[in-house]
N, C-alpha and C. Protein backbone atom coordinates (compact mmCIF):
# COMPACT_ATOMS: atom_id res chain seq x y z
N UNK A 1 178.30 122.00 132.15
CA UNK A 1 176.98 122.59 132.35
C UNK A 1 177.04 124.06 131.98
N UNK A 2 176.12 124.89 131.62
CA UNK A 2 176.02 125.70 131.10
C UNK A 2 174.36 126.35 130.92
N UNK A 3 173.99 127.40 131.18
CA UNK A 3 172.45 127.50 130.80
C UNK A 3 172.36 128.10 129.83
N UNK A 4 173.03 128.41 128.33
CA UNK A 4 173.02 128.94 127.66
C UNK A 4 171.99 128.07 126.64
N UNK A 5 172.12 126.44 126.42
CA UNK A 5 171.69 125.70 125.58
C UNK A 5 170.69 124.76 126.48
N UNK A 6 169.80 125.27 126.94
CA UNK A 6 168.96 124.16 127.88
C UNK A 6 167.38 124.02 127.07
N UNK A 7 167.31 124.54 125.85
CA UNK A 7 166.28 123.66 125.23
C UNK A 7 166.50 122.57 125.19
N UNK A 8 167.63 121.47 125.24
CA UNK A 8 167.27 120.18 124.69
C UNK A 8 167.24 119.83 125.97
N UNK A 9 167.51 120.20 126.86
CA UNK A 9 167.59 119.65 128.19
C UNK A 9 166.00 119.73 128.72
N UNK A 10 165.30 120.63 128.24
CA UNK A 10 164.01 121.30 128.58
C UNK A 10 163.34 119.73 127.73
N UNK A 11 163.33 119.84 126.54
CA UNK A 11 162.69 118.81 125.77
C UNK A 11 162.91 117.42 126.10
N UNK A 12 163.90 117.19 126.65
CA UNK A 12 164.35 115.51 127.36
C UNK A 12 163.46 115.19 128.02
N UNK A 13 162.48 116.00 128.94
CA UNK A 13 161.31 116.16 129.81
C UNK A 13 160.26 116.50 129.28
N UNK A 14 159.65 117.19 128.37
CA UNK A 14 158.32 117.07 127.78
C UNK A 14 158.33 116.57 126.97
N UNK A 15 158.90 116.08 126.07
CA UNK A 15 159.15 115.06 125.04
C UNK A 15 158.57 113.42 126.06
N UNK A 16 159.66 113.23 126.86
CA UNK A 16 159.23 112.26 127.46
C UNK A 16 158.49 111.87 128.60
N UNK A 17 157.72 113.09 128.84
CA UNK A 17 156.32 113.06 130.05
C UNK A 17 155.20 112.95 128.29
N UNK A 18 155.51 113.52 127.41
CA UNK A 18 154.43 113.43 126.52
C UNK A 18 154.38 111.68 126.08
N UNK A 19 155.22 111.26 126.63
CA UNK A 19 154.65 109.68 125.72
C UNK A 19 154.31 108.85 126.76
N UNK A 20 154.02 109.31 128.03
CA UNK A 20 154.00 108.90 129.27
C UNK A 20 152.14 109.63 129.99
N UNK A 21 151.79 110.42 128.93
CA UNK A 21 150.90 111.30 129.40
C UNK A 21 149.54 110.49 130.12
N UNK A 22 149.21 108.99 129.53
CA UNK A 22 148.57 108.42 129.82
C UNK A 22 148.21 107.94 131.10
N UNK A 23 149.35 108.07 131.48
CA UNK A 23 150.01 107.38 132.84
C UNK A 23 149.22 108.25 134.53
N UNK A 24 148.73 107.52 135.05
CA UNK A 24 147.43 108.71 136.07
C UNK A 24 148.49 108.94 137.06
N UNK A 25 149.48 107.99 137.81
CA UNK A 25 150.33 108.58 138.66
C UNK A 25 152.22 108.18 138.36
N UNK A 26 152.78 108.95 137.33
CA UNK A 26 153.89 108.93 136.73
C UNK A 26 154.57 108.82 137.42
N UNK A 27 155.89 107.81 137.76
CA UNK A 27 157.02 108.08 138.83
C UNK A 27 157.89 108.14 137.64
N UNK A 28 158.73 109.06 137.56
CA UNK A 28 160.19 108.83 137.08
C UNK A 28 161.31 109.27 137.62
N UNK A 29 162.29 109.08 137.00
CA UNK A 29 163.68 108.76 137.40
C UNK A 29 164.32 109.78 136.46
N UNK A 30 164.94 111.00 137.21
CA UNK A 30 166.22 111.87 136.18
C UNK A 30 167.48 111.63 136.71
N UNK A 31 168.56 111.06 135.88
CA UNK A 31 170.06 111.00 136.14
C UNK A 31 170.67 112.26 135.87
N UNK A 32 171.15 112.89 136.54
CA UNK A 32 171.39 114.54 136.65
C UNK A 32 170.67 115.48 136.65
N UNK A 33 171.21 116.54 137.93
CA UNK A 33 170.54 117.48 138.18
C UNK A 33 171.07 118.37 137.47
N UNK A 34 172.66 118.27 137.25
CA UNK A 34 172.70 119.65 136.74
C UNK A 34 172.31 120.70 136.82
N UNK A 35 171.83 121.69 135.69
CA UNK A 35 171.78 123.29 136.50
C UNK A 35 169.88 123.47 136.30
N UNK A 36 169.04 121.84 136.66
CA UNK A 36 167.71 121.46 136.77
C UNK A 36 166.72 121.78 135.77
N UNK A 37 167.51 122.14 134.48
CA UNK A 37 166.27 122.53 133.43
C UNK A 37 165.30 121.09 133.06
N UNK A 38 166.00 120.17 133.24
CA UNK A 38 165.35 119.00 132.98
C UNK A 38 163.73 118.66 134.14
N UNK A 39 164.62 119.04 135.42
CA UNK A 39 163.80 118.91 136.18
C UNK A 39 162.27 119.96 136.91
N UNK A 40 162.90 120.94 135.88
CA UNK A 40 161.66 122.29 135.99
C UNK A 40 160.65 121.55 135.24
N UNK A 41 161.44 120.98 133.66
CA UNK A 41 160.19 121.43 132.49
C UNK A 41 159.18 119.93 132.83
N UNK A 42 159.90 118.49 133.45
CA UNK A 42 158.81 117.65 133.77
C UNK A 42 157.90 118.03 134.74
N UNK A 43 158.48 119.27 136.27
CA UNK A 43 157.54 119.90 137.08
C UNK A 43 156.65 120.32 136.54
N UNK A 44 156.73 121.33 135.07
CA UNK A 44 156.07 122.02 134.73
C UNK A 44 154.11 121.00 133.84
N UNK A 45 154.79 120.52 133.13
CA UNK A 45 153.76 119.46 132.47
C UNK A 45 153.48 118.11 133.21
N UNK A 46 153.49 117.77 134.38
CA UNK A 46 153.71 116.41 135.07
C UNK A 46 152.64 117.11 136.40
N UNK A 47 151.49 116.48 136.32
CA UNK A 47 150.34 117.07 136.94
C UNK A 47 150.86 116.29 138.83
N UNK A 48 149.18 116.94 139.76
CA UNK A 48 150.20 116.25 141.02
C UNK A 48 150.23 115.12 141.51
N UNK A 49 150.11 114.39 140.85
CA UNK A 49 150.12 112.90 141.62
C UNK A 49 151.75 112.38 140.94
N UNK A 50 151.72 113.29 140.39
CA UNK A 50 153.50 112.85 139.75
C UNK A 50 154.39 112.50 140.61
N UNK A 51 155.32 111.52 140.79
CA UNK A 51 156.90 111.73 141.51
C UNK A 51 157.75 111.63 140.64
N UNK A 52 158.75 111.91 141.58
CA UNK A 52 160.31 112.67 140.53
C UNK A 52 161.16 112.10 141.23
N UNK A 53 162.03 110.93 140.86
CA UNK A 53 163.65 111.02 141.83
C UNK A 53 164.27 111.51 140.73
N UNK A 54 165.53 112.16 141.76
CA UNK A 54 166.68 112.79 140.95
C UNK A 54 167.55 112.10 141.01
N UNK A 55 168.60 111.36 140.79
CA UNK A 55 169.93 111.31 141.50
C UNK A 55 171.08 111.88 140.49
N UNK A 56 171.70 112.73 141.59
CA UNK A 56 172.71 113.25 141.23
C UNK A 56 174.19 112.84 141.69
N UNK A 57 174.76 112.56 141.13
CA UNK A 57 176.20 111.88 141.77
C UNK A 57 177.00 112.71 142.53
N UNK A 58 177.34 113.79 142.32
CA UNK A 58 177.90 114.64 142.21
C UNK A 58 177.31 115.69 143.79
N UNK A 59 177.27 115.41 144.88
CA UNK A 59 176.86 116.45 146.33
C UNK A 59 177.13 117.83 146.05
N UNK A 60 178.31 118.04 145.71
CA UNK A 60 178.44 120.03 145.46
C UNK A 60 177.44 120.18 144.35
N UNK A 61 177.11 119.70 143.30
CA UNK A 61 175.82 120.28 142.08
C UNK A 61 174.66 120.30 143.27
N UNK A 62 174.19 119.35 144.41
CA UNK A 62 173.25 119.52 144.71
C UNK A 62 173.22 120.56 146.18
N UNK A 63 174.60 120.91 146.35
CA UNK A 63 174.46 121.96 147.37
C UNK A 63 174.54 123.68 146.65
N UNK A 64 175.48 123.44 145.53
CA UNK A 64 175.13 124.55 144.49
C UNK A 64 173.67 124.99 144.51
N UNK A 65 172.84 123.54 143.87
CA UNK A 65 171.61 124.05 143.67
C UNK A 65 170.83 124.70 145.05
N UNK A 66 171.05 124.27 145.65
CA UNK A 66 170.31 124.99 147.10
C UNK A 66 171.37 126.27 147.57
N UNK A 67 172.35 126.35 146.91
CA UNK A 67 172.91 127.64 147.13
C UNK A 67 173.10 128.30 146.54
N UNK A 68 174.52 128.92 145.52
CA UNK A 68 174.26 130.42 145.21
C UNK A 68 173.75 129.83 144.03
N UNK A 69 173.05 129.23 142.90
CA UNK A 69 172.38 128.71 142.22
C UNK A 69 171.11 128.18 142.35
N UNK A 70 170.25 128.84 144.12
CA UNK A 70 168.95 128.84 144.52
C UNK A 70 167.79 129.81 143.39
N UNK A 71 168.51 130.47 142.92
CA UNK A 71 167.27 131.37 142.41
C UNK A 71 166.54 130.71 140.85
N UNK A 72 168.21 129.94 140.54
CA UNK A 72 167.91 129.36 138.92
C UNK A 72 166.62 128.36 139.22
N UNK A 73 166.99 127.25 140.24
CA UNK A 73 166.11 126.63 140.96
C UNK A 73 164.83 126.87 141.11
N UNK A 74 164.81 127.89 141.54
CA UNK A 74 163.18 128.79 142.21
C UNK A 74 162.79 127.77 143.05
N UNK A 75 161.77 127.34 142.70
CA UNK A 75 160.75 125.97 143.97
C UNK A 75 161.05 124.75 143.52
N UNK A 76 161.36 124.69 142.78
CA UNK A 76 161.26 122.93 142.40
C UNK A 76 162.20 122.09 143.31
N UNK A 77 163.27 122.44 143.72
CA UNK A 77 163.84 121.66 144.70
C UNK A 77 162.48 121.57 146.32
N UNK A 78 161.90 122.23 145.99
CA UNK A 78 160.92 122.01 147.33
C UNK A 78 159.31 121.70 146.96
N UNK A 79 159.81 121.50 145.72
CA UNK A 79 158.13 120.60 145.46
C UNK A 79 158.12 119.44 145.86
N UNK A 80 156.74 119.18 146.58
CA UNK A 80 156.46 118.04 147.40
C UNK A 80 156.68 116.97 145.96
N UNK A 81 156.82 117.01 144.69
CA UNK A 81 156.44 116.07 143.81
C UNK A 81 157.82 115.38 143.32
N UNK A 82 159.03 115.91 144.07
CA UNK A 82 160.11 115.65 143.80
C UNK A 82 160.91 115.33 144.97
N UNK A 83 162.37 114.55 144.52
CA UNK A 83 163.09 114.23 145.35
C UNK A 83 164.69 114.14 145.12
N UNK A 84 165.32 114.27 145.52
CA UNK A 84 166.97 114.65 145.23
C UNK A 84 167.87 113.58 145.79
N UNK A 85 168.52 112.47 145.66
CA UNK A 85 169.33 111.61 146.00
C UNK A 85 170.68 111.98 145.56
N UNK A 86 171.70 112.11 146.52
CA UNK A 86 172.56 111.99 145.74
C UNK A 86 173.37 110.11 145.63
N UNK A 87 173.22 109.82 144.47
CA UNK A 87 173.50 109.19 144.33
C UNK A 87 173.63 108.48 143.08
N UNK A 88 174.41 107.41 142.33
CA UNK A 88 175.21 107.12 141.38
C UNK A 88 173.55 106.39 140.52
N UNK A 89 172.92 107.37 139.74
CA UNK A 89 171.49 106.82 138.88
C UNK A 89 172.19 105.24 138.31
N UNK A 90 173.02 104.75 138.12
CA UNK A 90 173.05 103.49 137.89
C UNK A 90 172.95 102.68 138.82
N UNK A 91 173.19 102.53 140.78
CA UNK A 91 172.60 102.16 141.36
C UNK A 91 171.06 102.48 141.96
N UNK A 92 170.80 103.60 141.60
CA UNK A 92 169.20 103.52 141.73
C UNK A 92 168.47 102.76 140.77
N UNK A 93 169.14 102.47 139.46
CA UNK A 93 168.25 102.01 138.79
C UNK A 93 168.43 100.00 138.97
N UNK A 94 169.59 100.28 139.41
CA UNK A 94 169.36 98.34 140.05
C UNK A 94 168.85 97.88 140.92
N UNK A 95 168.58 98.67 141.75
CA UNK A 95 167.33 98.68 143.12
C UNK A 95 165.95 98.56 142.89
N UNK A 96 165.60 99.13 141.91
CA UNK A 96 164.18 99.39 141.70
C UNK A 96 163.96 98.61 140.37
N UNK A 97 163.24 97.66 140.27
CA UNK A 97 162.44 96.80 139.53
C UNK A 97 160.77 96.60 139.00
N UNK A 98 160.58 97.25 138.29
CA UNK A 98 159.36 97.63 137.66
C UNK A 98 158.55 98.91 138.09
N UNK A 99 159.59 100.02 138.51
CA UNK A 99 159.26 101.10 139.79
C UNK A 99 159.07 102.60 138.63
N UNK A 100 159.77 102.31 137.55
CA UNK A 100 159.21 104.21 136.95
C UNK A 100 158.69 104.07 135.70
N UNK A 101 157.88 104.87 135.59
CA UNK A 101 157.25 105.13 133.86
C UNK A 101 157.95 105.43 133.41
N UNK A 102 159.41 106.37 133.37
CA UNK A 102 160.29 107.39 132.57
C UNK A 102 161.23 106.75 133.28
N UNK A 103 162.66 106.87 132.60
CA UNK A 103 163.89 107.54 133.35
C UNK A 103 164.64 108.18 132.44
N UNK A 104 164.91 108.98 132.90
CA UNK A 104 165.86 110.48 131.46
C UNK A 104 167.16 110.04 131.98
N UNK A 105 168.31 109.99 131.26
CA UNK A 105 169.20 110.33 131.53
C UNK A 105 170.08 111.39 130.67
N UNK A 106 170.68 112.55 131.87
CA UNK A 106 171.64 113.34 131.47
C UNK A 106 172.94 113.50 131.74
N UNK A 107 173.58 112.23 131.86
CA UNK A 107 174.64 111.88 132.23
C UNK A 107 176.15 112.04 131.10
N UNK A 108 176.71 112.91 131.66
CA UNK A 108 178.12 113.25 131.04
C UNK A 108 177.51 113.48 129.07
N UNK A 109 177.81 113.26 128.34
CA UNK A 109 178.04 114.30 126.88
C UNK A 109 176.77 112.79 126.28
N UNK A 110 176.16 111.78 126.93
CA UNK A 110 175.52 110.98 126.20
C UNK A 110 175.98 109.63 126.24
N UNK A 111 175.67 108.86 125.46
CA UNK A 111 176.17 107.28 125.59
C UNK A 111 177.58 106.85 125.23
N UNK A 112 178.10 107.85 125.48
CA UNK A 112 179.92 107.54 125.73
C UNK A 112 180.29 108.99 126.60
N UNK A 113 181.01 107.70 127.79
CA UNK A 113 181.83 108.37 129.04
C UNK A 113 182.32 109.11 128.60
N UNK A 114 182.62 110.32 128.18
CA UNK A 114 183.46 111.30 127.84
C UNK A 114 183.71 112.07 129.39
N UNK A 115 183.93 112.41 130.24
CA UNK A 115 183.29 112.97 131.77
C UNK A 115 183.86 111.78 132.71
N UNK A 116 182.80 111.06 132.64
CA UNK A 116 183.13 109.99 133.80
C UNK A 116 183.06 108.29 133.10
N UNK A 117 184.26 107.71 133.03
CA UNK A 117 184.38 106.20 132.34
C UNK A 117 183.41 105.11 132.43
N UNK A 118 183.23 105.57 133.55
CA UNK A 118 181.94 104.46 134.38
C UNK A 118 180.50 104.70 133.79
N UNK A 119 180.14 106.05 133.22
CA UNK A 119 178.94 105.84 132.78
C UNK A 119 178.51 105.13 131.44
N UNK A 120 179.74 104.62 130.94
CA UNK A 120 179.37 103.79 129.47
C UNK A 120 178.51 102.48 130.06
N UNK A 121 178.88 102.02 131.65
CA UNK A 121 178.18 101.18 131.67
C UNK A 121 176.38 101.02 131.65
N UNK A 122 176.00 101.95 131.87
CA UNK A 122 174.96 102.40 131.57
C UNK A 122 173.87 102.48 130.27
N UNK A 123 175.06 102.19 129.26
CA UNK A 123 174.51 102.17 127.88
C UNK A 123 174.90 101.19 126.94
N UNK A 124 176.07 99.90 127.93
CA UNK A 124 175.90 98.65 126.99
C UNK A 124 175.17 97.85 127.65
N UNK A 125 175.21 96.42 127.06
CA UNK A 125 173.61 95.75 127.15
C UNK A 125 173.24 95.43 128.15
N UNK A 126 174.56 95.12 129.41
CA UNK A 126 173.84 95.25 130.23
C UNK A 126 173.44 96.18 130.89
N UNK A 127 174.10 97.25 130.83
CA UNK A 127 173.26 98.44 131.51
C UNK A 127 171.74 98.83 130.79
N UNK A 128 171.77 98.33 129.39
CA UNK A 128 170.33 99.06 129.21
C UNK A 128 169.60 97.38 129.52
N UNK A 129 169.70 96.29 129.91
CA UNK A 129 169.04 95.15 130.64
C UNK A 129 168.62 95.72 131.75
N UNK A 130 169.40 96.53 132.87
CA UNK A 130 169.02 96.75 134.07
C UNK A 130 167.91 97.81 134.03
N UNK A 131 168.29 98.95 132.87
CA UNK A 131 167.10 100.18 132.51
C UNK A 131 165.85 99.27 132.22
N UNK A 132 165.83 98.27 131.31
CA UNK A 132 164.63 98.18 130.86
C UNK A 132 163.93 97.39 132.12
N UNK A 133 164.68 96.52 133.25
CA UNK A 133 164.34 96.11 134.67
C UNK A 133 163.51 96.44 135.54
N UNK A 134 163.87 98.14 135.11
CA UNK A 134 163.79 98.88 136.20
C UNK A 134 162.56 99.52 135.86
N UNK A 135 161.88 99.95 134.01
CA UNK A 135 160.39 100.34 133.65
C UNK A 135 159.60 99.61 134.16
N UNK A 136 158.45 100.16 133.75
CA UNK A 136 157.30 98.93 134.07
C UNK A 136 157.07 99.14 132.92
N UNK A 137 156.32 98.14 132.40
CA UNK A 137 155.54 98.17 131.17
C UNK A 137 155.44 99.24 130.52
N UNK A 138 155.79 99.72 129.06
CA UNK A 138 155.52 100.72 128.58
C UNK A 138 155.87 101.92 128.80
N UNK A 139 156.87 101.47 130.01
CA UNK A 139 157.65 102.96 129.82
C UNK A 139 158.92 103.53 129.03
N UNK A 140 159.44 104.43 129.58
CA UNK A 140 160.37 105.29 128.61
C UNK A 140 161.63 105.81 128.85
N UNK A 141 162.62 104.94 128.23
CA UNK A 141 164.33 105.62 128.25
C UNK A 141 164.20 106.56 127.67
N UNK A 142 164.26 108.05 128.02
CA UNK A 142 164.78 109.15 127.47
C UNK A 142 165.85 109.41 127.75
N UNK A 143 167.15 109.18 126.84
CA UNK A 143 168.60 109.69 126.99
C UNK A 143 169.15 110.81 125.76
N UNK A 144 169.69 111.71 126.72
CA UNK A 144 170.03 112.95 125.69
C UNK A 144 171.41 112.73 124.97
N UNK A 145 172.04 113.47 124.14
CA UNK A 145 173.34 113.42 123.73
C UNK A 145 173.62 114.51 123.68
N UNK A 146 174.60 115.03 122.99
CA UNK A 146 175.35 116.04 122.40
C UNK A 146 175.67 116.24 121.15
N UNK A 147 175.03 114.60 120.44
CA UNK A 147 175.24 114.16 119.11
C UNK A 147 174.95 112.97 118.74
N UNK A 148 174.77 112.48 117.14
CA UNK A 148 174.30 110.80 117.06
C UNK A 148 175.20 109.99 117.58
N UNK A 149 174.50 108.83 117.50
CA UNK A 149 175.57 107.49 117.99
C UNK A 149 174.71 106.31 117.43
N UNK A 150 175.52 106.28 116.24
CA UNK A 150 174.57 104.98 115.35
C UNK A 150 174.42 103.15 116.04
N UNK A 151 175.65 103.37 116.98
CA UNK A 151 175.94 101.98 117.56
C UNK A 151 175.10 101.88 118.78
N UNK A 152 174.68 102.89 119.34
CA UNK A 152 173.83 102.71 120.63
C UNK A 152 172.39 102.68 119.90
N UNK A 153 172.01 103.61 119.08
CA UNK A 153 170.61 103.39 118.55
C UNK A 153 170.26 101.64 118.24
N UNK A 154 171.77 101.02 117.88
CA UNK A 154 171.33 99.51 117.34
C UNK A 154 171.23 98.41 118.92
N UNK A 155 172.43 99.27 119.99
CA UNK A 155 172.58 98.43 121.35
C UNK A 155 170.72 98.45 121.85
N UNK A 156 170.26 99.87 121.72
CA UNK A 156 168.99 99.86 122.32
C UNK A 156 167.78 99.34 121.67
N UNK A 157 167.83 98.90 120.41
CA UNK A 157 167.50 97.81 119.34
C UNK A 157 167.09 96.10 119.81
N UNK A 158 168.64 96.04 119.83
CA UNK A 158 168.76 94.91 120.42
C UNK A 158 168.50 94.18 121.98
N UNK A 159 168.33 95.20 122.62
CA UNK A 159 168.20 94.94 124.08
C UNK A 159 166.20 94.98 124.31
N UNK A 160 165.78 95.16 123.15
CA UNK A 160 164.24 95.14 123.05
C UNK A 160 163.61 95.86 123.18
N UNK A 161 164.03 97.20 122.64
CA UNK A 161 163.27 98.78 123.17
C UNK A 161 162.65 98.93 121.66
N UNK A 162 161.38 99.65 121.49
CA UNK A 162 161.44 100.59 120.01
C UNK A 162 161.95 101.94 120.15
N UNK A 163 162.71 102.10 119.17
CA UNK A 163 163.55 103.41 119.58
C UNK A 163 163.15 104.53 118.13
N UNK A 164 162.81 105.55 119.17
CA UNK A 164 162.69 107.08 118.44
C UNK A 164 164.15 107.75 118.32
N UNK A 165 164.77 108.12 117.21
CA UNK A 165 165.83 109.35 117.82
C UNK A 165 165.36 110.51 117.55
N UNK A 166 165.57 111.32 118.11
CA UNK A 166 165.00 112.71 117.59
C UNK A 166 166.03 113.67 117.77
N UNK A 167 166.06 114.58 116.56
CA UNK A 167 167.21 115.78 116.81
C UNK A 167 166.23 117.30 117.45
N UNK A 168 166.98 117.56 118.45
CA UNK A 168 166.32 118.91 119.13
C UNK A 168 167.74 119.90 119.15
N UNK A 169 166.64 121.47 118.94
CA UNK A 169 167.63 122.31 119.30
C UNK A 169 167.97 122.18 120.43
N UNK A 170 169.22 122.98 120.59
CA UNK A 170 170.32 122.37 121.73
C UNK A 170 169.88 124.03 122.50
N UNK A 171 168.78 125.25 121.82
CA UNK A 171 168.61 126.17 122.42
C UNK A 171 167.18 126.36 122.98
N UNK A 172 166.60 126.96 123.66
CA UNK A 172 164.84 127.24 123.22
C UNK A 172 164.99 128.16 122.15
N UNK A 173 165.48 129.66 121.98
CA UNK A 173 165.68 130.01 120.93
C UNK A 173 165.01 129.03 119.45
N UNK A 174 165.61 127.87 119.11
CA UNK A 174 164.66 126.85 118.66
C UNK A 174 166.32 127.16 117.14
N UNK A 175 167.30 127.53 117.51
CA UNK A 175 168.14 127.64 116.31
C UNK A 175 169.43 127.43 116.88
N UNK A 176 170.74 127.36 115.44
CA UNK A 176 171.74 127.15 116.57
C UNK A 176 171.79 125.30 116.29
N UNK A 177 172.67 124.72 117.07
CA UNK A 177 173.09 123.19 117.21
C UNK A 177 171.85 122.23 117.35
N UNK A 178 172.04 121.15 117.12
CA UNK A 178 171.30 120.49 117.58
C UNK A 178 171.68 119.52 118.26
N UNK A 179 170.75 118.89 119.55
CA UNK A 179 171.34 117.43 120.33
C UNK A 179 170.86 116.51 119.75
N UNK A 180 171.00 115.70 120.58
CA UNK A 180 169.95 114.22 120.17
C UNK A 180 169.15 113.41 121.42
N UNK A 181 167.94 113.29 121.48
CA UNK A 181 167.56 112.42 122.43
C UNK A 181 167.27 110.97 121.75
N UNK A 182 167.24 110.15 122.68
CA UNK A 182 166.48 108.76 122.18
C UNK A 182 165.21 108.50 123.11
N UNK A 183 164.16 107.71 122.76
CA UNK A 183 163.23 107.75 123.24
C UNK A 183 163.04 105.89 122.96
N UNK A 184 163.44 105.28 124.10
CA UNK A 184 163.24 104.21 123.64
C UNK A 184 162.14 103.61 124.74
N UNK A 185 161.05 102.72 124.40
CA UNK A 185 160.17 102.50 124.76
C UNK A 185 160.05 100.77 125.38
N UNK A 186 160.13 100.57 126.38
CA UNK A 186 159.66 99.39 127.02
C UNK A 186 158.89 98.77 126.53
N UNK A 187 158.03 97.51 125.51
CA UNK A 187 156.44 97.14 125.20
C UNK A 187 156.11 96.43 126.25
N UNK A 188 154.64 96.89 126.35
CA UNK A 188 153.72 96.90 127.01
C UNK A 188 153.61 95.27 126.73
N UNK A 189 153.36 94.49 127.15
CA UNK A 189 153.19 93.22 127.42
C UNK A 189 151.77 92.87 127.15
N UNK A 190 151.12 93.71 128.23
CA UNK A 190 149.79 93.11 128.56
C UNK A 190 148.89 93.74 127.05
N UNK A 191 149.16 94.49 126.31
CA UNK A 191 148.20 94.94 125.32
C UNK A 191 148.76 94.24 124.35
């Protein structure tokens, strides 16, 4: 973590509240809190009937954030429109069955464990079976990277998503590296 490069982290969240905009009371789901740029910029564009779970695996990131890393924070840890779990976003997302419009994930460097081994499960088929479980209709996997990954763009293919990739600066600056998000989309059934 680092706040030097949190445009793409910023864009993981308006990127994917923008394809969600339709939506009158949005619940989604962010897998890492990290140092919360993700979770400012959906506060910021995500009107109030919005909810937010967080889960963060990791208890010291979320006592950091309420401590000497309170100011980066500002309010959003105490907006009524949000909520902080700590807990492993791959069991939140097997619990909940047709429960969020969104879920972002910012888990370790992208769709390979590089960080933590366990989160690859998350991004083969059956982990993206349980993601797509867990949308309702028409909603939206937003997962960030650090870089492409031609084999997951085809896993999230195949598991029945339409998938956007998009390259974003990795700065707001708007120069400099670029990440990668995917934007893969649940279909809507009923239309």
């Amino acid at each position: 973590m680092n706040s030097r490069l949190s445009g793409s982290e910023e864009a993981l969240a308006t990127l994917a509240c923008r394809r969600i905009e339709a939506v009158k009371r949005p619940h989604l789901l962010i897998g890492g809190l990290g140092m919360g740029f993700t979770l400012r910029a959906a506060l910021a564009v995500l009107g109030p009937e919005a909810r937010i779970l967080v889960a963060e695996l990791v208890p010291a990131v979320i006592a950091w954030a309420r401590g000497p890393m309170a100011e980066l924070f500002g309010d959003s840890l105490d907006d009524a429109r949000a909520s902080i779990r700590s807990a492993d976003v791959a069991d939140v997302i097997q619990s909940h069955a047709s429960a969020f419009d969104a879920i972002l994930l910012d888990v370790d460097n992208g769709p390979e464990g590089l960080i933590r081994k366990a989160n690859d499960a998350l991004y083969d088929p059956n982990g993206l079976k349980a993601i797509r479980r867990a949308l309702r209709p028409g909603g939206v996997l937003a997962v960030w990277s650090s870089g492409p990954n031609p084999p997951f763009s085809k896993r999230l293919c195949d598991a029945g998503f339409a998938v956007n990739e998009v390259a974003v600066r990795a700065t707001a600056k708007r120069r400099g590296a670029h990440h990668v998000i995917w934007f893969a989309t649940k279909p809507d059934e009923g239309r």
